[in-house]
C-alpha atoms as a PDB file:
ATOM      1  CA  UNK A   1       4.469  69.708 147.216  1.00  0.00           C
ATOM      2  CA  UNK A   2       6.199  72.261 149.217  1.00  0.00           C
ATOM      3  CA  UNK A   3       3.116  71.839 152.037  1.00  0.00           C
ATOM      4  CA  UNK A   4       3.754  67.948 151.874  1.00  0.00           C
ATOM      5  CA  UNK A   5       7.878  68.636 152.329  1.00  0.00           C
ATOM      6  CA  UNK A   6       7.267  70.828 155.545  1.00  0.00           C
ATOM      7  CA  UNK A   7       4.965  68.473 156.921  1.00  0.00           C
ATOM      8  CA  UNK A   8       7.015  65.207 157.008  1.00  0.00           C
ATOM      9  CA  UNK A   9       9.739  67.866 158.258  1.00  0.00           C
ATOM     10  CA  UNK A  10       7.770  68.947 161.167  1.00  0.00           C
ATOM     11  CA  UNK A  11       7.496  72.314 160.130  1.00  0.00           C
ATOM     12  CA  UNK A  12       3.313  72.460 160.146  1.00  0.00           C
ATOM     13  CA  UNK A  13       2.967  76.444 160.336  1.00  0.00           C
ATOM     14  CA  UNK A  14       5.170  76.423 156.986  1.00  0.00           C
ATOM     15  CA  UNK A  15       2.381  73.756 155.432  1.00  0.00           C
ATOM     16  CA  UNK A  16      -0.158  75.426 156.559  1.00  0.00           C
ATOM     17  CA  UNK A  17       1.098  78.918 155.056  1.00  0.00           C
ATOM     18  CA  UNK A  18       2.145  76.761 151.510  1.00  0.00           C
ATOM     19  CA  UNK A  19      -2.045  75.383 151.579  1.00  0.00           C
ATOM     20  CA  UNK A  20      -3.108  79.144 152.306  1.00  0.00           C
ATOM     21  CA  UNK A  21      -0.547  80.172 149.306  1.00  0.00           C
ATOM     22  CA  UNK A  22      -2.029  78.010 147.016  1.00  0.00           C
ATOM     23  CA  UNK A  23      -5.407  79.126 147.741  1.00  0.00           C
ATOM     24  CA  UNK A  24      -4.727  83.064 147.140  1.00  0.00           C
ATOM     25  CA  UNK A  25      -2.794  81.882 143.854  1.00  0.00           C
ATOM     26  CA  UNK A  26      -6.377  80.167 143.024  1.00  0.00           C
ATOM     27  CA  UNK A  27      -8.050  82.979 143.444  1.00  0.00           C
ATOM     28  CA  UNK A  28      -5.973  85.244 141.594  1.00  0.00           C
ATOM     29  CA  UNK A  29      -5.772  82.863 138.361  1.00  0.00           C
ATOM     30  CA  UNK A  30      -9.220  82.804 138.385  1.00  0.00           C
ATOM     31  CA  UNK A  31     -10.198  86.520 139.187  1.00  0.00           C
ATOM     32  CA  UNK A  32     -11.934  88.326 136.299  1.00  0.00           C
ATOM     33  CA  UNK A  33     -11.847  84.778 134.118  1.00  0.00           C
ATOM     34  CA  UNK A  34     -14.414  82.615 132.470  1.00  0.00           C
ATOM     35  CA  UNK A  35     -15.218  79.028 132.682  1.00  0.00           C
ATOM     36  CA  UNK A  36     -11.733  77.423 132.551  1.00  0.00           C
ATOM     37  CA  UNK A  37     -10.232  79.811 134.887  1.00  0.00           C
ATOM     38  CA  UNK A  38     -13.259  78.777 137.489  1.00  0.00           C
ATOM     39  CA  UNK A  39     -12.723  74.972 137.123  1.00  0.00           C
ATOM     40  CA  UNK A  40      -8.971  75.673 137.365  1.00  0.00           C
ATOM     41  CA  UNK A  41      -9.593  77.239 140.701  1.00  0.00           C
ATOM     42  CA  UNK A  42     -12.121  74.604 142.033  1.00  0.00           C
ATOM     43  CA  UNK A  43      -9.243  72.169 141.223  1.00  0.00           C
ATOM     44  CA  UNK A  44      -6.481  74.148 143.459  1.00  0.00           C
ATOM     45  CA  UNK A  45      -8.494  75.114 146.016  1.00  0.00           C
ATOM     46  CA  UNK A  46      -9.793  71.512 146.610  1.00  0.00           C
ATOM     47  CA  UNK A  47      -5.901  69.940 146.882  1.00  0.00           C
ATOM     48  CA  UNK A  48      -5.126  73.356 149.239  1.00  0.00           C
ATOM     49  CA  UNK A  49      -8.119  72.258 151.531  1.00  0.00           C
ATOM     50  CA  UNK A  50      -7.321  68.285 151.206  1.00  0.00           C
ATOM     51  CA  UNK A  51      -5.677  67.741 154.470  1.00  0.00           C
ATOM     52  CA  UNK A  52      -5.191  71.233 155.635  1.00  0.00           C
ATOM     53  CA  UNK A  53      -7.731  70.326 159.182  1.00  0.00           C
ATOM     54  CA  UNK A  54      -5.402  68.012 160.695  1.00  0.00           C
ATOM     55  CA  UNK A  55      -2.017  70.545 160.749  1.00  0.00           C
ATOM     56  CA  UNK A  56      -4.219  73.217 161.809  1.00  0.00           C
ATOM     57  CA  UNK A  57      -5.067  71.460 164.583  1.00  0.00           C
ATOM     58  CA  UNK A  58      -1.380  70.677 165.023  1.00  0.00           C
ATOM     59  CA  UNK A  59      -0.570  74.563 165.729  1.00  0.00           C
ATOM     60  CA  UNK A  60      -0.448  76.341 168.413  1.00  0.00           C
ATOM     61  CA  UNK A  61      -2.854  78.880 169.545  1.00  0.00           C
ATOM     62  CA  UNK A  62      -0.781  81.765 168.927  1.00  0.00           C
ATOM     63  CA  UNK A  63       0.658  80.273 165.342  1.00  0.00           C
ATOM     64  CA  UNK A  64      -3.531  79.373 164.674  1.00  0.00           C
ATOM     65  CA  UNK A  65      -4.733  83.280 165.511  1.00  0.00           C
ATOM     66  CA  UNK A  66      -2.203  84.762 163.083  1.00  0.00           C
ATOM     67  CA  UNK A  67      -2.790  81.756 159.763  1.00  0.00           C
ATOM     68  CA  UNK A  68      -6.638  82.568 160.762  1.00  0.00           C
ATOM     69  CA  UNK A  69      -6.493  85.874 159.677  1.00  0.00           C
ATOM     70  CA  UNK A  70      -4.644  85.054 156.492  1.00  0.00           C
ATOM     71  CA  UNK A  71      -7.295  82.501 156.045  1.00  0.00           C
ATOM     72  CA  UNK A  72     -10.257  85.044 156.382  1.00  0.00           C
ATOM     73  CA  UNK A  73      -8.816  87.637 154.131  1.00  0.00           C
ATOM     74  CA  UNK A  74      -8.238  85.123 151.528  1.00  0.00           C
ATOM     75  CA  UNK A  75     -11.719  84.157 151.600  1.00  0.00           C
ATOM     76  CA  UNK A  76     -13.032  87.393 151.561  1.00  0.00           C
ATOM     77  CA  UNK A  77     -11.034  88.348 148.442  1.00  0.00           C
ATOM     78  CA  UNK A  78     -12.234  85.425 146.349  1.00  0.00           C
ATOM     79  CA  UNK A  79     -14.690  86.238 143.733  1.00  0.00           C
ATOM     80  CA  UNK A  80     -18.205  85.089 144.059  1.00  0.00           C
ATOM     81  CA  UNK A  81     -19.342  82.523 141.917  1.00  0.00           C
ATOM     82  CA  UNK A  82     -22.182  84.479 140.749  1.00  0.00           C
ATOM     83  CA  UNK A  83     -19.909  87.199 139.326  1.00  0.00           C
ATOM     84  CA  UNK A  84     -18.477  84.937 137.387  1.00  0.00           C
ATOM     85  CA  UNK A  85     -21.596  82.912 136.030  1.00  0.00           C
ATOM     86  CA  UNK A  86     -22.355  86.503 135.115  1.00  0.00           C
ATOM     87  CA  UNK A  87     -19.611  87.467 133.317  1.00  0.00           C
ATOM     88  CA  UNK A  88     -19.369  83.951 131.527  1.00  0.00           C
ATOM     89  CA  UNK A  89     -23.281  84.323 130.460  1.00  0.00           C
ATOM     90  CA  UNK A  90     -22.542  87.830 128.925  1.00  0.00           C
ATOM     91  CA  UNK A  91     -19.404  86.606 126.923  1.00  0.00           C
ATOM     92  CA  UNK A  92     -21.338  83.521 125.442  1.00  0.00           C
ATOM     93  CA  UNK A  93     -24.188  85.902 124.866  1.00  0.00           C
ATOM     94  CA  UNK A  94     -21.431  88.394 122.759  1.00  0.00           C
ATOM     95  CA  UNK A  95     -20.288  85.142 121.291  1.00  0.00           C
ATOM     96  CA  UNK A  96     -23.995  83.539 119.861  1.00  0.00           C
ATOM     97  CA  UNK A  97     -24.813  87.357 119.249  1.00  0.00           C
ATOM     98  CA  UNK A  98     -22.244  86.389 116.006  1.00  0.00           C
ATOM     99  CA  UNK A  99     -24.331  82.988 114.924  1.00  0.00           C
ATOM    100  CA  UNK A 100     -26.358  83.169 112.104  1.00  0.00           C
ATOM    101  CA  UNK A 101     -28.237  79.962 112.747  1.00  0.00           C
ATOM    102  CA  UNK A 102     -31.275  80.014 115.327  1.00  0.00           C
ATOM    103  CA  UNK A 103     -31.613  76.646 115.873  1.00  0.00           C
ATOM    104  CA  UNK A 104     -27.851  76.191 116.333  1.00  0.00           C
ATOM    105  CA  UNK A 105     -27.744  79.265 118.976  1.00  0.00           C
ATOM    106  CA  UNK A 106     -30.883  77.833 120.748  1.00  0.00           C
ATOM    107  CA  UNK A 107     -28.529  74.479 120.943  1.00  0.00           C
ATOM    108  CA  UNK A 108     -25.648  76.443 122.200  1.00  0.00           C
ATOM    109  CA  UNK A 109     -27.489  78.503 124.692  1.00  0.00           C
ATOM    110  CA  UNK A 110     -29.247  75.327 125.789  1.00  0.00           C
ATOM    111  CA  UNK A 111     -25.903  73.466 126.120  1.00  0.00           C
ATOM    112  CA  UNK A 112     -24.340  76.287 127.902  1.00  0.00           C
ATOM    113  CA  UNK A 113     -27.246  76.678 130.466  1.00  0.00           C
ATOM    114  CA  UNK A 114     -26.386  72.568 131.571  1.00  0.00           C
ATOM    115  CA  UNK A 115     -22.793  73.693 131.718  1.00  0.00           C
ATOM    116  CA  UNK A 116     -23.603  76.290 133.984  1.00  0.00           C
ATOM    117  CA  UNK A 117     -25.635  74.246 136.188  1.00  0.00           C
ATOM    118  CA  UNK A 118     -22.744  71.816 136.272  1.00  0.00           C
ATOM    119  CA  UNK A 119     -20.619  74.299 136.655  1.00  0.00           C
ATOM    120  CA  UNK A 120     -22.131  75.877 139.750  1.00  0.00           C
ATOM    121  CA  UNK A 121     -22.582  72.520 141.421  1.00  0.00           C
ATOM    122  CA  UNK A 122     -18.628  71.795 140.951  1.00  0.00           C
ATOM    123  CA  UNK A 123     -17.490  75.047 142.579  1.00  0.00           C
ATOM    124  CA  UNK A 124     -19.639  74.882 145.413  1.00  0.00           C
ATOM    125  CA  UNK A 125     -18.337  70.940 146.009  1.00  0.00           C
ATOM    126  CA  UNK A 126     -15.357  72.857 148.111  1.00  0.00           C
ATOM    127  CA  UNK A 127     -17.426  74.782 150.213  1.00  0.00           C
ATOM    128  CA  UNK A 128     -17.855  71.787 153.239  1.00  0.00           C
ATOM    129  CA  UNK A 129     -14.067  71.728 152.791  1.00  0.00           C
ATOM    130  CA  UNK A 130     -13.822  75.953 153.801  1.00  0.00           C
ATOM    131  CA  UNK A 131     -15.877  75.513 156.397  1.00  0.00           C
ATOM    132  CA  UNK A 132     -14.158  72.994 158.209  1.00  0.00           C
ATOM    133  CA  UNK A 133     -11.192  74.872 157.999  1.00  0.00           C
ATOM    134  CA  UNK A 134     -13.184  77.633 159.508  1.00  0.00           C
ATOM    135  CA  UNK A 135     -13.994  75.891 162.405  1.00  0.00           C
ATOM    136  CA  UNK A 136     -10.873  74.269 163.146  1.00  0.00           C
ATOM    137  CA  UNK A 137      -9.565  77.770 162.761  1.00  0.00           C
ATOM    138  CA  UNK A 138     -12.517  78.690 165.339  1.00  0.00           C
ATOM    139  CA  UNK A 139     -11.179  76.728 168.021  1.00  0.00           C
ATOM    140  CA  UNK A 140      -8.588  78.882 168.886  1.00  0.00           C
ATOM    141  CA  UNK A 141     -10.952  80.836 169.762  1.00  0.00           C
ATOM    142  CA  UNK A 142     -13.234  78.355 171.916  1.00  0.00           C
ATOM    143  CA  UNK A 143      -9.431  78.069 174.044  1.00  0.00           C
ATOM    144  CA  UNK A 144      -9.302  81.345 174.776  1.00  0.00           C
END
């Protein structure tokens, strides 16, 4: 909301820093979490990239430098989604290890392996999204 405020106020770099705030916050909810804590960030990180091209483009060179190296840290800090497929596969495993049913763990690790899948293909649906930012961050660069 506070992005949307600046905007129709003219104040694009303060948008652009409230989209770039929202993304670190989705990286830090979601940082050494499981499934939820993923999806959660998918769903921030997709409204923090909705829109964000057009007032980047809006910025000045000097004002687009500066947010771009914001931008790049924050994407180097976020966790790869590997690490946490990982770390979600090891606390199901620690939760079937419990089950005393084989047929009902082979149905739960079965289930779990679809989720995954799913899973995987949702967090990597805001990936176009970062890399258009990246490149209208890039053209600053191209001006130079």
């Amino acid at each position: 909301a506070a992005a949307l405020v600046a905007a129709a106020d003219g104040r694009v770099v303060d948008a652009v820093r409230a989209r770039l705030d929202l993304l670190r916050f989705a990286g830090a909810v979601h940082r050494g979490g499981l499934l939820a804590h993923a999806m959660f960030r998918q769903r921030m990180e997709s409204q923090a990239l909705n829109g964000l091209v057009p007032w980047i483009d809006a910025l000045a060179a000097e004002e687009r430098a500066a947010l771009r190296v914001d931008y790049e840290r924050i994407l180097q800090e976020r966790e790869p989604t590997e690490r946490f497929l990982e770390r979600e596969a090891l606390w199901a495993g620690a939760q079937m290890a419990f089950g005393e049913n084989p047929i009902a763990w082979f149905r739960q690790r079965l289930q779990l392996s679809v989720l995954y899948k799913r899973s995987r293909e949702k967090l990597a649906a805001n990936e176009p999204m970062f890399q258009d930012v990246r490149a209208a961050f890039a053209l600053v660069e191209d001006a130079r």
